[in-house]
C-alpha atoms as a PDB file:
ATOM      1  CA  UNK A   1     193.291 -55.895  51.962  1.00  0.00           C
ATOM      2  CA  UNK A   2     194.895 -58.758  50.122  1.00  0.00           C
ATOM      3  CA  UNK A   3     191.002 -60.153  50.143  1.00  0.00           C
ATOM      4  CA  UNK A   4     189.580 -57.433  48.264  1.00  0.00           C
ATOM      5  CA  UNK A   5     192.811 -57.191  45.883  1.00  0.00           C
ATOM      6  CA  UNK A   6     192.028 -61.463  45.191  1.00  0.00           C
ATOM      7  CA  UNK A   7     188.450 -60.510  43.618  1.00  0.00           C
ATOM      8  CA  UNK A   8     188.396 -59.475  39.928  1.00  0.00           C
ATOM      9  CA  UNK A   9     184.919 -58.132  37.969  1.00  0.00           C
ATOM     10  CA  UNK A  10     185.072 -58.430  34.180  1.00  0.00           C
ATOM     11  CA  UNK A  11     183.048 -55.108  33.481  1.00  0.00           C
ATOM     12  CA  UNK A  12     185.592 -52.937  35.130  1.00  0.00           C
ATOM     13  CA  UNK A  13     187.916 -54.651  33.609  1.00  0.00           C
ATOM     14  CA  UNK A  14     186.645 -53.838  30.267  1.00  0.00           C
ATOM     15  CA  UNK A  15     185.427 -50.099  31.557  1.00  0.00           C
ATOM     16  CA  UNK A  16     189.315 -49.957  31.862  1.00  0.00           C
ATOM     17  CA  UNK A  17     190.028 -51.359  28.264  1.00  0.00           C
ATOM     18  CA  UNK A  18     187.930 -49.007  26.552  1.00  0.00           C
ATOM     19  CA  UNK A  19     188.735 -45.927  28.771  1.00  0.00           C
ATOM     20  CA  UNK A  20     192.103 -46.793  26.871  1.00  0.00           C
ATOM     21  CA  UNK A  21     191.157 -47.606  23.784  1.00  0.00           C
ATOM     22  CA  UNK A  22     188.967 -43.853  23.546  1.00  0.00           C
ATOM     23  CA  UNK A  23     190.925 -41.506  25.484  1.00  0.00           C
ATOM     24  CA  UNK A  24     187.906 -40.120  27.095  1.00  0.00           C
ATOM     25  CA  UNK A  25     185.305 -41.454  29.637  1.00  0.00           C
ATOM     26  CA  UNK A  26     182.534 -40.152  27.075  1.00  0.00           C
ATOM     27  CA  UNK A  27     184.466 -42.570  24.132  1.00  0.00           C
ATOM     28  CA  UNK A  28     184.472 -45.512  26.508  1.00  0.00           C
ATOM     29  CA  UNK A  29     180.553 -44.838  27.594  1.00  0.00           C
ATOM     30  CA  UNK A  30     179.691 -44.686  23.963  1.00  0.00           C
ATOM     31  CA  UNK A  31     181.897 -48.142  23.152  1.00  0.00           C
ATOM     32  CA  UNK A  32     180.476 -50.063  25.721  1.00  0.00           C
ATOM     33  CA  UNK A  33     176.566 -48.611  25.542  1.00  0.00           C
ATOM     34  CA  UNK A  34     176.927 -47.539  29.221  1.00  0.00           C
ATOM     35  CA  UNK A  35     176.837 -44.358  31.289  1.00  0.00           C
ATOM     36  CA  UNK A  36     179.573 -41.675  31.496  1.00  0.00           C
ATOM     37  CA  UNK A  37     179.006 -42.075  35.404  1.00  0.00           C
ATOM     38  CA  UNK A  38     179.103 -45.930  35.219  1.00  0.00           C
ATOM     39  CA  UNK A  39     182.578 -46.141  33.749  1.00  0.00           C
ATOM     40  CA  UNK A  40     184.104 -43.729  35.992  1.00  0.00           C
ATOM     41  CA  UNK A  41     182.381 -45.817  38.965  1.00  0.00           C
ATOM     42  CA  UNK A  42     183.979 -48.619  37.484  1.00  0.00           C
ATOM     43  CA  UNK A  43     187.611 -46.869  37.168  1.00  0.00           C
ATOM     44  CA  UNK A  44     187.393 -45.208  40.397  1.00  0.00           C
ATOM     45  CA  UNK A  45     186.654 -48.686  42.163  1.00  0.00           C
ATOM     46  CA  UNK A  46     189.555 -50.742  40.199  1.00  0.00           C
ATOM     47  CA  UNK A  47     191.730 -47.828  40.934  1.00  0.00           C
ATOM     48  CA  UNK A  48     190.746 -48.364  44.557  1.00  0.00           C
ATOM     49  CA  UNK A  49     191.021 -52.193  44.474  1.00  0.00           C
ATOM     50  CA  UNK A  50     194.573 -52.701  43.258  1.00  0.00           C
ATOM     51  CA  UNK A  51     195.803 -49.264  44.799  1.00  0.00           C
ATOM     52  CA  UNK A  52     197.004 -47.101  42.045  1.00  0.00           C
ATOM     53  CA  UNK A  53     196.193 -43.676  40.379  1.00  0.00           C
ATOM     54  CA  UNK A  54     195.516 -45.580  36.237  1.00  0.00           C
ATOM     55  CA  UNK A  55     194.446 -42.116  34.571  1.00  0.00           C
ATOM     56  CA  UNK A  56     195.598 -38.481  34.899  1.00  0.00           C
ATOM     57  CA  UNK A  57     193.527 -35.792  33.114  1.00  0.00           C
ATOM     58  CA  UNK A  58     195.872 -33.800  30.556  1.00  0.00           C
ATOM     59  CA  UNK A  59     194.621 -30.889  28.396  1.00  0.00           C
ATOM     60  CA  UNK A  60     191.143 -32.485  28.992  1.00  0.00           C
ATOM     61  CA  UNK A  61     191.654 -36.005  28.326  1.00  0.00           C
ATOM     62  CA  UNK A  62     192.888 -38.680  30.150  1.00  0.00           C
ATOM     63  CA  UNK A  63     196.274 -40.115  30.297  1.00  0.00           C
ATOM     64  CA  UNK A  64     197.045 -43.263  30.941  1.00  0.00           C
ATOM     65  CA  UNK A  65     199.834 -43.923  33.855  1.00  0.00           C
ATOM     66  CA  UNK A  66     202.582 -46.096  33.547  1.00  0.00           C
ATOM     67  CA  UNK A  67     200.280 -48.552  35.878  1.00  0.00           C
ATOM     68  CA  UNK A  68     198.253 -48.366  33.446  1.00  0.00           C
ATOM     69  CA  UNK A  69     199.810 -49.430  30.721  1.00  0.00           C
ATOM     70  CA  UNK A  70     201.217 -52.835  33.052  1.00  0.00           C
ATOM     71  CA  UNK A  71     197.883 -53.617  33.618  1.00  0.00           C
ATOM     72  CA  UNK A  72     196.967 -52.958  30.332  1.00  0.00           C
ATOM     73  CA  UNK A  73     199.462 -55.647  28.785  1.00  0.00           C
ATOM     74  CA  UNK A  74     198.387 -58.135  31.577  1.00  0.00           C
ATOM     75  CA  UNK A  75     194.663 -58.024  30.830  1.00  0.00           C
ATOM     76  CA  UNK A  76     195.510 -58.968  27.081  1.00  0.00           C
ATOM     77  CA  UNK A  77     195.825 -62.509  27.960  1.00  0.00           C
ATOM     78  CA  UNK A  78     192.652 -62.228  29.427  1.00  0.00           C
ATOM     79  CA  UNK A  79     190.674 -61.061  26.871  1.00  0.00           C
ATOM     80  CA  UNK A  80     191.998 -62.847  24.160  1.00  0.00           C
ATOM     81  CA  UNK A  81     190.327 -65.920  25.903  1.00  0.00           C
ATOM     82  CA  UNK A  82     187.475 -63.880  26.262  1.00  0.00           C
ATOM     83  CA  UNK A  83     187.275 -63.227  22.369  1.00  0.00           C
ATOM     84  CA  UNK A  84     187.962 -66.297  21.834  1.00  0.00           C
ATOM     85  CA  UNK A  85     184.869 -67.455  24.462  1.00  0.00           C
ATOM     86  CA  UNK A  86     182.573 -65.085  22.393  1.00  0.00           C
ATOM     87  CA  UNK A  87     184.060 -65.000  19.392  1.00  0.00           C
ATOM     88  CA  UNK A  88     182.516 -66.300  15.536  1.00  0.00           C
ATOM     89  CA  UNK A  89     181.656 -69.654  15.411  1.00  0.00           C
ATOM     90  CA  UNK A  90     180.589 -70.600  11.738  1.00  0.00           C
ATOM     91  CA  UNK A  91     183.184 -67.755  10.323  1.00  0.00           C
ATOM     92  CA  UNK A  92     186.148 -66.232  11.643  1.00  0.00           C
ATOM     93  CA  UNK A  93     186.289 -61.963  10.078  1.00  0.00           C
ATOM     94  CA  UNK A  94     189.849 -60.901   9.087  1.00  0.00           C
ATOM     95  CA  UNK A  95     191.225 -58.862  12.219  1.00  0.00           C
ATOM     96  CA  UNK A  96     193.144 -56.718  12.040  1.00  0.00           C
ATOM     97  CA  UNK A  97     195.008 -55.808  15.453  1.00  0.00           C
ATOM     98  CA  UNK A  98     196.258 -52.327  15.003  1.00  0.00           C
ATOM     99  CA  UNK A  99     198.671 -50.206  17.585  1.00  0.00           C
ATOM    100  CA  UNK A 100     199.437 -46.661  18.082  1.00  0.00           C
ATOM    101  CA  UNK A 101     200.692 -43.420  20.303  1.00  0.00           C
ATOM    102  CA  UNK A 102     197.605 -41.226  21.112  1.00  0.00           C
ATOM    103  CA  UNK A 103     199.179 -38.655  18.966  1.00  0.00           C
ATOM    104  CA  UNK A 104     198.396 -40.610  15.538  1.00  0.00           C
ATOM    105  CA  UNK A 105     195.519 -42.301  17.635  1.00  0.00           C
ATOM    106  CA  UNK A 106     192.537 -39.964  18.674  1.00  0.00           C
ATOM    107  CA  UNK A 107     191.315 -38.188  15.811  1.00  0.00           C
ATOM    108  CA  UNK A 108     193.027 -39.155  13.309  1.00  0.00           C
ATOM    109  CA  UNK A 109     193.445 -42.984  13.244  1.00  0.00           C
ATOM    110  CA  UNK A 110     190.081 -43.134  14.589  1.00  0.00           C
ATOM    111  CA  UNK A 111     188.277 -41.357  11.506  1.00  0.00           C
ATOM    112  CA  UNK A 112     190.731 -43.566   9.478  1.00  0.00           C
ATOM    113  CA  UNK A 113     189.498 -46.368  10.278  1.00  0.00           C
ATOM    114  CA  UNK A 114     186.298 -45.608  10.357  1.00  0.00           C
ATOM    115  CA  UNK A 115     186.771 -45.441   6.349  1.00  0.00           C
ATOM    116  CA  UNK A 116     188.301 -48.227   6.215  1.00  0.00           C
ATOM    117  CA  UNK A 117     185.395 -50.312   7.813  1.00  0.00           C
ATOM    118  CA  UNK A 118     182.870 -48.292   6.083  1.00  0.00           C
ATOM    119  CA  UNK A 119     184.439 -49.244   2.572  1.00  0.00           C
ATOM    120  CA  UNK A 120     185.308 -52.950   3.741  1.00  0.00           C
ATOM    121  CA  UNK A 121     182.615 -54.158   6.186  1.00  0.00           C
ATOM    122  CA  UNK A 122     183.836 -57.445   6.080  1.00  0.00           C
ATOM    123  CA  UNK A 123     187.024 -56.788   8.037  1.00  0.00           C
ATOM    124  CA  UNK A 124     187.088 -55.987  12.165  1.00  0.00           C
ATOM    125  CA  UNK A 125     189.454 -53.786  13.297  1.00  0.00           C
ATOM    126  CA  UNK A 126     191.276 -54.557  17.030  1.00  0.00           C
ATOM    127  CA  UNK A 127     192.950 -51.202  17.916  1.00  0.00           C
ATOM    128  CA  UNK A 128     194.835 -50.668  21.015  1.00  0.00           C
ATOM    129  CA  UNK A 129     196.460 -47.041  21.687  1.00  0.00           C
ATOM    130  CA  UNK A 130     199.519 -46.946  23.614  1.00  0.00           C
ATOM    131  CA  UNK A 131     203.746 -45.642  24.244  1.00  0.00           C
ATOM    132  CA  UNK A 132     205.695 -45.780  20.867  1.00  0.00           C
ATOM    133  CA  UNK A 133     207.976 -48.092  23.233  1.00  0.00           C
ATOM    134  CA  UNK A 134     204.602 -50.246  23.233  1.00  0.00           C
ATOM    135  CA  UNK A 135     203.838 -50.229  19.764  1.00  0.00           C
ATOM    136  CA  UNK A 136     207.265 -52.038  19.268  1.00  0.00           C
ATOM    137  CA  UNK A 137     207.230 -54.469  21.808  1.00  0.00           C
ATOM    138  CA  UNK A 138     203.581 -55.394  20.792  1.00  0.00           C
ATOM    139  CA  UNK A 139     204.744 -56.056  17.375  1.00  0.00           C
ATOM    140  CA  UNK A 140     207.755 -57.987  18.502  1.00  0.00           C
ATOM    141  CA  UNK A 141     205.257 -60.251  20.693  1.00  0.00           C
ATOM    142  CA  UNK A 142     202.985 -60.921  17.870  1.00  0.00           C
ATOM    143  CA  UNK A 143     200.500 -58.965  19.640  1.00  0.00           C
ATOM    144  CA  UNK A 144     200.032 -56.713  16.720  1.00  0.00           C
ATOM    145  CA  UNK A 145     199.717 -56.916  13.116  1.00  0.00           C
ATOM    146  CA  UNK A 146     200.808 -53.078  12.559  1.00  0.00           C
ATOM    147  CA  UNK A 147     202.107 -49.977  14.806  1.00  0.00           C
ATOM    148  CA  UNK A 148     201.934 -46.509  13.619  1.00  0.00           C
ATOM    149  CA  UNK A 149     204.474 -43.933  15.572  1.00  0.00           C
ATOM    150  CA  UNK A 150     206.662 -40.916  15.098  1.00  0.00           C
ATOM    151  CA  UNK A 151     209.615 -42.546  16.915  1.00  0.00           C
ATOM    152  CA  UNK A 152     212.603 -44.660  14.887  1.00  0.00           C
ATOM    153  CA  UNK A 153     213.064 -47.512  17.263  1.00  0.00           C
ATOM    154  CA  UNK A 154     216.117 -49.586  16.183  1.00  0.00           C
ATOM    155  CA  UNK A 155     215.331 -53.603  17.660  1.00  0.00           C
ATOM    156  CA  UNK A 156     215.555 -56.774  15.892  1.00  0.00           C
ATOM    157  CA  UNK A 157     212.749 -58.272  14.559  1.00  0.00           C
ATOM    158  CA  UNK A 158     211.122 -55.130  13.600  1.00  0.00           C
ATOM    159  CA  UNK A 159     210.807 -53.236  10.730  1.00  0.00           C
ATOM    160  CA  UNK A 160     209.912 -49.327   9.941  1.00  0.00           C
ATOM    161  CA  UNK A 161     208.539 -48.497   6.982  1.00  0.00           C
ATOM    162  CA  UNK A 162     208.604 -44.708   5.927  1.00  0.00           C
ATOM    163  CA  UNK A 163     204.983 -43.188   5.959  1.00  0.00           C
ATOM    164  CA  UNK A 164     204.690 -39.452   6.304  1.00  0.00           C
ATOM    165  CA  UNK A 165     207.794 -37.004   6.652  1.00  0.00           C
ATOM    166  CA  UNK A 166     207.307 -33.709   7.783  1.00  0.00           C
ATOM    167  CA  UNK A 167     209.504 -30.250   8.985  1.00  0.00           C
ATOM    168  CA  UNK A 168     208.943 -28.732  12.543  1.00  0.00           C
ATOM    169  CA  UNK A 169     206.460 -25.726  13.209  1.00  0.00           C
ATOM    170  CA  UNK A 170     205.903 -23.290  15.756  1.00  0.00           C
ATOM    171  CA  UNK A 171     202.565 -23.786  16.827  1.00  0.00           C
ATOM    172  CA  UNK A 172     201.145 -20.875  18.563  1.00  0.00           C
ATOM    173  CA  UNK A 173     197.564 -19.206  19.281  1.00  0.00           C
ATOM    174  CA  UNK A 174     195.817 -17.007  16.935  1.00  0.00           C
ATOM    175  CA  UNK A 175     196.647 -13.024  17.677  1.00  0.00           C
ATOM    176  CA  UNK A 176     200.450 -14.398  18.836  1.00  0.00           C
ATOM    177  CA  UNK A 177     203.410 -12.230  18.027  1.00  0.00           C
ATOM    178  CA  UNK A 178     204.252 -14.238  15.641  1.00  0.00           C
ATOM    179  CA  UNK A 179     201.416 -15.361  14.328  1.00  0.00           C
ATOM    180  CA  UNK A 180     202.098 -13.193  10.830  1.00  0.00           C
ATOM    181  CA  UNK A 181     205.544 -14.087  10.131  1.00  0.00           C
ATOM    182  CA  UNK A 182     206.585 -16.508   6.743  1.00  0.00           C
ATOM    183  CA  UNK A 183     209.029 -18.457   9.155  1.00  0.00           C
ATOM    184  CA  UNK A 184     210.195 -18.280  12.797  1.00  0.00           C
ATOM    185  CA  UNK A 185     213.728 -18.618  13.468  1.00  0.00           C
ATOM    186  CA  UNK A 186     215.936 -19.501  16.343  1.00  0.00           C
ATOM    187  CA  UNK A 187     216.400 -16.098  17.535  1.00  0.00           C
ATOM    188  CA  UNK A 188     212.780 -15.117  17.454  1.00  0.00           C
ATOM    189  CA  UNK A 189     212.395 -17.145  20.091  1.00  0.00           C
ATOM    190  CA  UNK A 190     214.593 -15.539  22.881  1.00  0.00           C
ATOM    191  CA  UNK A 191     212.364 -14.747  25.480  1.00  0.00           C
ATOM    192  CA  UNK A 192     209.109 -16.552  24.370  1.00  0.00           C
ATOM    193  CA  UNK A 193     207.104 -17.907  26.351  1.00  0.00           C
ATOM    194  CA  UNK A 194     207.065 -21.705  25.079  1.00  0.00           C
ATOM    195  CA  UNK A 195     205.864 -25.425  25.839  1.00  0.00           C
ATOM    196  CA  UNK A 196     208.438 -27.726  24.939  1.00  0.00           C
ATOM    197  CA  UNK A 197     208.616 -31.868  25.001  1.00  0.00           C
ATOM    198  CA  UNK A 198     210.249 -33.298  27.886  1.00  0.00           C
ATOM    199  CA  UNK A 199     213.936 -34.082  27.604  1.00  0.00           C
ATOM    200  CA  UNK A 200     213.358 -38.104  26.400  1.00  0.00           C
ATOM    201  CA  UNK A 201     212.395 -36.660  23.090  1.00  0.00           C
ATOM    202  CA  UNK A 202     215.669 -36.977  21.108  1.00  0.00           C
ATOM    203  CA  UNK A 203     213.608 -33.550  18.716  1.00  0.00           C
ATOM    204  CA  UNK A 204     214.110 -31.637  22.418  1.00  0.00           C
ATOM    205  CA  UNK A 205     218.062 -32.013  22.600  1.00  0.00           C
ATOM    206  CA  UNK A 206     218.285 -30.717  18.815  1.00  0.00           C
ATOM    207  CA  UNK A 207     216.156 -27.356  19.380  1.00  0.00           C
ATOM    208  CA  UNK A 208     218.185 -26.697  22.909  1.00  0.00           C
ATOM    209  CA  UNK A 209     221.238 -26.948  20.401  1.00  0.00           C
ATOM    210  CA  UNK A 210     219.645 -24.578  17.778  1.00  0.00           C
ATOM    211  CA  UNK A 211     218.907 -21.980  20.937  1.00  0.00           C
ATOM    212  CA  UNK A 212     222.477 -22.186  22.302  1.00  0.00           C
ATOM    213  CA  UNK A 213     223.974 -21.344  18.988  1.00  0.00           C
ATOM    214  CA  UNK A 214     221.344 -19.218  17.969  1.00  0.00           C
ATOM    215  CA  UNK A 215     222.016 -16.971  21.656  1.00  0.00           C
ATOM    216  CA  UNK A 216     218.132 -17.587  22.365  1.00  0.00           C
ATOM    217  CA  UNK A 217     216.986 -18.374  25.639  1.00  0.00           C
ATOM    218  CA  UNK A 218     212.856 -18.991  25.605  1.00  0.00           C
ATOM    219  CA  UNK A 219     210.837 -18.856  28.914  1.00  0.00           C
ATOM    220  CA  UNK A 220     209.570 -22.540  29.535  1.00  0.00           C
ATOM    221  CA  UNK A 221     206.754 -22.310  31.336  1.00  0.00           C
ATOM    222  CA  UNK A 222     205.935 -26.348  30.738  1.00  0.00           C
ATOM    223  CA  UNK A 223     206.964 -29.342  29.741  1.00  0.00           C
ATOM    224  CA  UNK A 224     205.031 -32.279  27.963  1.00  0.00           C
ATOM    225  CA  UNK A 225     205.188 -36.142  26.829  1.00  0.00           C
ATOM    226  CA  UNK A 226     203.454 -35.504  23.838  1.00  0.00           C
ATOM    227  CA  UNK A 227     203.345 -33.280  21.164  1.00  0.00           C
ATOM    228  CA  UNK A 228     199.162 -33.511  21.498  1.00  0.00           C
ATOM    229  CA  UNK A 229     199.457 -32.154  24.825  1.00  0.00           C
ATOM    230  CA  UNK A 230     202.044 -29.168  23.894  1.00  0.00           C
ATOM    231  CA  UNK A 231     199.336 -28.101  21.213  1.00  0.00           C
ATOM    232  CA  UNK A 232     196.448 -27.780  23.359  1.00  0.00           C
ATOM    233  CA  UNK A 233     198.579 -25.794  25.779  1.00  0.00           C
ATOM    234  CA  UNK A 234     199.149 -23.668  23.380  1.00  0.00           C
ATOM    235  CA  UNK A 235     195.815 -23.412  22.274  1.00  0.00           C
ATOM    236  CA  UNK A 236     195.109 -22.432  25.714  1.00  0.00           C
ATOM    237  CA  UNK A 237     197.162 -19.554  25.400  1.00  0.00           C
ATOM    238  CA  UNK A 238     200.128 -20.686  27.724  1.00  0.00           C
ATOM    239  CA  UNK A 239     202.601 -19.894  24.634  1.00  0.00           C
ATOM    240  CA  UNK A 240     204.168 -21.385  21.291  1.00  0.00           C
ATOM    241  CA  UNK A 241     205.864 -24.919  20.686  1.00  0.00           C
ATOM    242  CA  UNK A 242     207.796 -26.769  18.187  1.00  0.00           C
ATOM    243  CA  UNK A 243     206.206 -29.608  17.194  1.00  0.00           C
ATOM    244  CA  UNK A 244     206.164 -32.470  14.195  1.00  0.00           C
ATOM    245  CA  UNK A 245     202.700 -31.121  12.693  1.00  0.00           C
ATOM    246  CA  UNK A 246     201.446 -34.470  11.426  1.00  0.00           C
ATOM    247  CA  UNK A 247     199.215 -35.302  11.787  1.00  0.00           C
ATOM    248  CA  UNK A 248     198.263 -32.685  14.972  1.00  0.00           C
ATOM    249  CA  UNK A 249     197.739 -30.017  11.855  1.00  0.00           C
ATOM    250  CA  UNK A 250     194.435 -31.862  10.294  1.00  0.00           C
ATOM    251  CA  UNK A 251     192.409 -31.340  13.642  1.00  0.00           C
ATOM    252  CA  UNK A 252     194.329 -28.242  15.125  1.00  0.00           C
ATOM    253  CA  UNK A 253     194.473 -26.102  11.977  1.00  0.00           C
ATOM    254  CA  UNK A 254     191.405 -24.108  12.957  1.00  0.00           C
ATOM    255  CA  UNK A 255     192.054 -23.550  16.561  1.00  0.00           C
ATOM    256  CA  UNK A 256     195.960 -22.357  16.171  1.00  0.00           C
ATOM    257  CA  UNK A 257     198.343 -21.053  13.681  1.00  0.00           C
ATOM    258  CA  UNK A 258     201.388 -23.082  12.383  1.00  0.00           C
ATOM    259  CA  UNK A 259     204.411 -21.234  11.395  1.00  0.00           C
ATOM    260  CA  UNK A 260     207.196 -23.330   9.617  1.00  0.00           C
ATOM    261  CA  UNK A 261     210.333 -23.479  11.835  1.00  0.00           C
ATOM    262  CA  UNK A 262     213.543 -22.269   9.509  1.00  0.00           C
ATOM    263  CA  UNK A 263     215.798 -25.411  11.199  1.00  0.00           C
ATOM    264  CA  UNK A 264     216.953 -28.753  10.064  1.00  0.00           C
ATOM    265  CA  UNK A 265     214.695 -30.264  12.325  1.00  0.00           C
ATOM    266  CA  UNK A 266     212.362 -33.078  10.657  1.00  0.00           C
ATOM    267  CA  UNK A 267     209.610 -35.912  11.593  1.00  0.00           C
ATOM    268  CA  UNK A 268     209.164 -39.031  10.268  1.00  0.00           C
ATOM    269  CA  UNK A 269     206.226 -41.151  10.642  1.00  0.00           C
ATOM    270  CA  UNK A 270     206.460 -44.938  10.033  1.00  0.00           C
ATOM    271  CA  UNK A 271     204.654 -48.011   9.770  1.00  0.00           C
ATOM    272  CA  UNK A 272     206.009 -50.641  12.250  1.00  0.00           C
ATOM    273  CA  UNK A 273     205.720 -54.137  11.194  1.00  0.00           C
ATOM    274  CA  UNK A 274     207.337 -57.673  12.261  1.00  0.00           C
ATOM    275  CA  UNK A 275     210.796 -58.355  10.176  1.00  0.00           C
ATOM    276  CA  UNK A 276     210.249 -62.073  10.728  1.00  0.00           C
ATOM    277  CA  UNK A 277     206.134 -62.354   9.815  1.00  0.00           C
ATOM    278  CA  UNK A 278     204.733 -62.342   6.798  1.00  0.00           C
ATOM    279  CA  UNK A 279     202.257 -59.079   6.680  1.00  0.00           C
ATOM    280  CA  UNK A 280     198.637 -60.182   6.598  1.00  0.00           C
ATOM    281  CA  UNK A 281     196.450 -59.036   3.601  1.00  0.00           C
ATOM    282  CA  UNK A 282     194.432 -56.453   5.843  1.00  0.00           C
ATOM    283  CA  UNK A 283     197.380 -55.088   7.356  1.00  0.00           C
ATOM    284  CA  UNK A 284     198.680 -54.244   3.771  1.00  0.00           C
ATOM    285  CA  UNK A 285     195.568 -53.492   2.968  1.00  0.00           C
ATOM    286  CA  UNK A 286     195.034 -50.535   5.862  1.00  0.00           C
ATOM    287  CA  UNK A 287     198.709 -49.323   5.043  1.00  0.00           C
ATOM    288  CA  UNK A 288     197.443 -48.615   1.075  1.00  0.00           C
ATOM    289  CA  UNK A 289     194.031 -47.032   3.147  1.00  0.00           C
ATOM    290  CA  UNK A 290     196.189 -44.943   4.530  1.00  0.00           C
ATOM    291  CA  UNK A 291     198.401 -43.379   2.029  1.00  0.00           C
ATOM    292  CA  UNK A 292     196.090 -43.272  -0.512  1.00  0.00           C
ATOM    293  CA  UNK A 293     193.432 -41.048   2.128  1.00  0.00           C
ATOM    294  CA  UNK A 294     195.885 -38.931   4.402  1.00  0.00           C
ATOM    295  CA  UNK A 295     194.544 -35.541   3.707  1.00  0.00           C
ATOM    296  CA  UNK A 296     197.231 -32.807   2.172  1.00  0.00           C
ATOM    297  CA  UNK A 297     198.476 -30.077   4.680  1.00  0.00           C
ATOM    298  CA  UNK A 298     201.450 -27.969   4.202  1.00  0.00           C
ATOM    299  CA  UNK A 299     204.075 -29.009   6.239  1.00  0.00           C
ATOM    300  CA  UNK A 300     203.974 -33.051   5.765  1.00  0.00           C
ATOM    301  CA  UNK A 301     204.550 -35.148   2.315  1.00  0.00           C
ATOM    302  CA  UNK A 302     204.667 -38.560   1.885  1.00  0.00           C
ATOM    303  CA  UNK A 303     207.451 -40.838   3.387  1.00  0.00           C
END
């Protein structure tokens, strides 16, 4: 055993990077100009070489395991030599090395900064998706230039910057009870059948509050790590959820209906940069992307 475990191969290795990186085995394939069945031969044989489960499939994309995200963070070293191996010689582009929670990732991030490249071709773009927990220690290891996340993360060294704020919403499928109502309240909720985040989300002790004075007792019939996940339940028909909208609205918007939720109950979405750094130009320069070419929707404004 401990022979096999000494052996390492480079392409699943970076099977396992961009696997990642896309969320989906047909994302990865497409990055690295390979088959679909190639990169899950090369997952399936790392997963089998250092003895752990690295993806589980979640509302039909795969979710990276806390395994997975060690490994993850002891491959960068790796691959920075790599890069710098195979990198420019005669000039070095402006890099950007960008982090963020799949929620802000897949989708929307990803069509982001494909605008972003398209309208400056001179800059490269190094984007890692991982935990909010991540995006903060990343940034505090000069890892990353910029984070993205939904999460207020007091530590030294970092600083949020206010992006996007936005009010909760019931998220529920089309031809749901309460699908046609202007707001849904508290109460309205007794005896739903509902997804809701799993108790780490600080959002999830404030609407267990809200049912306990509003009398309401919902059926939870599952519970999720990310608000992604809780929307394509719910597309799936399992039941409603409360959710922070942004930027899940811009790619859900056709498949479910959002209801705003009458509570005090808001979202705020931040850029996470070093406190101690100076900000490089095409960091400030994707933040301004950003603001200036987040699409409008009803429940979010800027931060």
């Amino acid at each position: 055993m401990n022979k096999i475990r000494n052996w390492h191969s480079i392409p699943e290795y970076q099977a396992f990077r961009a696997l990642m990186q896309a969320g989906t085995t047909t994302g990865a394939a497409r990055q690295l100009g390979l088959s679909q069945s190639a990169v899950s031969r090369s997952i399936a044989n790392l997963e089998n070489r250092v003895g752990n489960t690295l993806f589980e499939r979640e509302s039909g994309r795969l979710r990276p395991t806390s395994e997975a995200v060690r490994l993850n963070r002891r491959l960068d070293p790796l691959f920075d030599a790599l890069n710098r191996i195979d990198g420019p010689t005669d000039q070095v582009q402006e890099t950007l090395r960008l982090i963020a929670p799949p929620t802000y990732a897949h989708r929307f991030l990803v069509s982001q900064i494909k605008g972003f490249l398209t309208a400056n071709p001179h800059f490269y773009v190094s984007f890692e998706v991982n935990t909010s927990d991540e995006v903060t220690r990343g940034i505090l290891d000069d890892r990353f230039d910029l984070g993205v996340a939904g999460v207020e993360l007091s530590r030294a060294g970092v600083k949020m910057i206010p992006y996007r704020l936005s009010q909760a919403v019931c998220a529920m499928p089309r031809g749901h009870a309460l699908a046609a109502a202007q707001e849904v309240r508290p109460q309205d909720l007794h005896g739903q059948a509902m997804i809701a985040l799993t108790h780490r989300h600080a959002r999830r002790s404030q609407l267990d509050r809200l049912m306990h004075e509003a009398r309401a007792v919902p059926h939870v019939v599952a519970e999720v790590s990310t608000s992604f996940a809780a929307a394509d339940l719910a597309k799936e028909g399992l039941g409603l959820t409360i959710i922070n909208p942004f930027p899940l609205y811009h790619y859900r918007s056709e498949d479910l209906i959002f209801v705003p939720f009458a509570s005090p109950i808001r979202y705020q979405s931040y850029f996470v940069v070093s406190d101690h750094r100076p900000l490089p130009r095409i960091a400030r320069a994707f933040m301004r992307h950003l603001r200036l070419n987040t699409p409008q929707d009803p429940f979010s404004q800027k931060g």
